[in-house]
Protein backbone atom coordinates (compact mmCIF):
# COMPACT_ATOMS: atom_id res chain seq x y z
CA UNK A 1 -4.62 4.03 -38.77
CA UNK A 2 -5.79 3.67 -35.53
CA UNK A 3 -3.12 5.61 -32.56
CA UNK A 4 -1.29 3.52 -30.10
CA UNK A 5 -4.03 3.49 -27.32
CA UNK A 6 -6.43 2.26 -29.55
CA UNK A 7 -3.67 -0.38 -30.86
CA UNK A 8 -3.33 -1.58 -27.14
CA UNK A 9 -6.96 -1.52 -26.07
CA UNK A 10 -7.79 -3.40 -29.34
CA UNK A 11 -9.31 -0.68 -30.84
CA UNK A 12 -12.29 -0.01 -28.06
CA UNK A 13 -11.10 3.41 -27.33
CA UNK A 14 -8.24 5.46 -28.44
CA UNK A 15 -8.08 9.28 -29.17
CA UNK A 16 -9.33 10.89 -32.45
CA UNK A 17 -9.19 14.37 -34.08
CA UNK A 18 -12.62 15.79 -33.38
CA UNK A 19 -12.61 20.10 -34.33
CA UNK A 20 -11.97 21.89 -36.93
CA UNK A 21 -8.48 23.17 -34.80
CA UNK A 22 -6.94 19.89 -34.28
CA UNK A 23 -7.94 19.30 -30.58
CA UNK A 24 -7.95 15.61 -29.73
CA UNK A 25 -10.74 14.01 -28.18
CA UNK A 26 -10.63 10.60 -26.07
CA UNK A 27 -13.93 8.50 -27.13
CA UNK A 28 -14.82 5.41 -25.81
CA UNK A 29 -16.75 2.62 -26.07
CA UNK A 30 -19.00 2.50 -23.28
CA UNK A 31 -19.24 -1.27 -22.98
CA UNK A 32 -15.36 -1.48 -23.03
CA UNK A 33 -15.97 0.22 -19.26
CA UNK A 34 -18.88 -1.93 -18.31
CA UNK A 35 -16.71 -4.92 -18.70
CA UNK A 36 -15.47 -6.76 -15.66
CA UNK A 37 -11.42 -5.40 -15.84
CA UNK A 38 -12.93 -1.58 -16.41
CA UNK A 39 -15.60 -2.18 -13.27
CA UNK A 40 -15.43 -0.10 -10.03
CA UNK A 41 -14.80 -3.24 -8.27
CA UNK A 42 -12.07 -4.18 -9.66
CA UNK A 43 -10.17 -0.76 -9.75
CA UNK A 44 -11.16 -0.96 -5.95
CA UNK A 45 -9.42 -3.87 -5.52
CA UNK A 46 -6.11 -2.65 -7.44
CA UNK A 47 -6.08 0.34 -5.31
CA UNK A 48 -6.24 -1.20 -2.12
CA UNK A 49 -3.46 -3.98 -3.24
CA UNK A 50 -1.25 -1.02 -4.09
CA UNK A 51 -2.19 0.71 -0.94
CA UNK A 52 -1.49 -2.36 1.04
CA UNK A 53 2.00 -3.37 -0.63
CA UNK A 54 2.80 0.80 -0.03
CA UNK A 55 1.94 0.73 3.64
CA UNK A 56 3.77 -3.06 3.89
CA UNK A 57 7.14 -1.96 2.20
CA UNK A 58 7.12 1.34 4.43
CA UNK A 59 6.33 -0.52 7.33
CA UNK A 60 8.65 -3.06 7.13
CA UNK A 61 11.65 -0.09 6.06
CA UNK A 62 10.46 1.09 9.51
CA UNK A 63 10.64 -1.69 10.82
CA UNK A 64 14.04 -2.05 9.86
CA UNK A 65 15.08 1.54 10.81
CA UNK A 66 13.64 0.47 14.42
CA UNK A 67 15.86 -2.37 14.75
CA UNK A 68 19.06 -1.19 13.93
CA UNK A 69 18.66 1.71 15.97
CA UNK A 70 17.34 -0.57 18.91
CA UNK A 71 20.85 -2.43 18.49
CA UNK A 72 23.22 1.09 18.35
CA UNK A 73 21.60 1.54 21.37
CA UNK A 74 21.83 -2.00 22.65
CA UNK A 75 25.66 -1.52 22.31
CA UNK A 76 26.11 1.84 23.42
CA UNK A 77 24.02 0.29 26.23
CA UNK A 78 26.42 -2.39 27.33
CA UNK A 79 29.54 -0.12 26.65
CA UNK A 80 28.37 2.51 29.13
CA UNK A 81 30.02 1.20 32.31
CA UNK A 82 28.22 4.25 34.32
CA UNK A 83 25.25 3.41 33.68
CA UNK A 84 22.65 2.15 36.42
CA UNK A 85 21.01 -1.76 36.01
CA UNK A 86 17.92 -0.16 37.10
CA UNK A 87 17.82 2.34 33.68
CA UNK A 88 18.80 -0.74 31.55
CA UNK A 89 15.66 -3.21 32.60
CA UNK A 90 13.74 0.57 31.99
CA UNK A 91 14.99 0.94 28.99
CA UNK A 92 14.57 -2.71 28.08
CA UNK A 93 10.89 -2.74 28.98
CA UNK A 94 10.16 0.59 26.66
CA UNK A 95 11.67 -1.48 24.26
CA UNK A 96 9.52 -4.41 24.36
CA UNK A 97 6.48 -2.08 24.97
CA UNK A 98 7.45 -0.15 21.75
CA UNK A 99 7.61 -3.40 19.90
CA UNK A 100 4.64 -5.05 21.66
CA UNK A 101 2.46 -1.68 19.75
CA UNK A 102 3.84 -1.68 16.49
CA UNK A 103 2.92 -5.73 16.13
CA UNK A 104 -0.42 -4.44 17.53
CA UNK A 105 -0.51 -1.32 15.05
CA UNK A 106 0.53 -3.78 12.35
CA UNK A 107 -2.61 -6.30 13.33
CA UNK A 108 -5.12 -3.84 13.06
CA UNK A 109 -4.09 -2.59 9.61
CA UNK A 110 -3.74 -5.86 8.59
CA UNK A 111 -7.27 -6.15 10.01
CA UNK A 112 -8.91 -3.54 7.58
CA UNK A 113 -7.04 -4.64 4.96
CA UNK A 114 -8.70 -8.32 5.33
CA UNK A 115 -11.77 -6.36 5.85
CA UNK A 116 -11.66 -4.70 2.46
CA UNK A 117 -10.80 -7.44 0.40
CA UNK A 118 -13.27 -9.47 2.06
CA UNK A 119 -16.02 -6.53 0.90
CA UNK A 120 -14.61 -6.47 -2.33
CA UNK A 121 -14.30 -9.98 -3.00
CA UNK A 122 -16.85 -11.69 -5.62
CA UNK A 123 -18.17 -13.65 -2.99
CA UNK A 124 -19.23 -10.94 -0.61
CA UNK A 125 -23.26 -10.02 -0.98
CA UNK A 126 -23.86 -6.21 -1.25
């Protein structure tokens, strides 16, 4: 009977009892890995999707963090009486600028991502 990998991979590799002490063994067959889903390409590509849905969803959490810390502040801003209008069109310009390099940190990833997939694709001449 053949064991559960085998079962999934319909039967082209799967693990089988291969000493005299029980050890198991993985064996393959080496065409199963030459086939398109098994290719180098192709686990390229599924590593850089899952590295570029990681970075997205952290990004955007940051993101996130960013802005509701940007409006604590906004209303601790306004609720300050004592504070100067000068510091407030300061502190309003960091806050663009700190906005205005995250969209540009966020561009250039986005960049090399396109970059990669674009190398990877089928289309794309080596």
């Amino acid at each position: 009977m053949p064991s559960s990998t085998a079962r999934i991979l319909g039967q082209k590799t799967g693990f089988r009892r291969n000493d005299e002490n029980g050890n198991f063994r993985l064996f393959a067959n080496i065409n199963y890995f030459k086939e398109e889903k098994m290719g180098t390409k192709f686990m390229a590509k599924q590593m850089l999707q899952y590295n570029k849905t990681s970075f997205e969803k952290s990004f955007s959490a940051m993101v996130n963090m960013q802005n509701n810390a940007e409006k604590m502040f906004q209303f601790w801003l306004h609720q300050t009486k004592g504070f100067p209008e000068e510091g407030r069109n300061f502190m309003s310009e960091w806050i663009d600028f700190y906005k205005k390099l995250r969209d540009d940190y966020k561009a250039s990833v986005d960049e090399g991502y396109r970059k990669m997939e674009e190398f990877l694709s089928d289309d794309h001449k080596s």
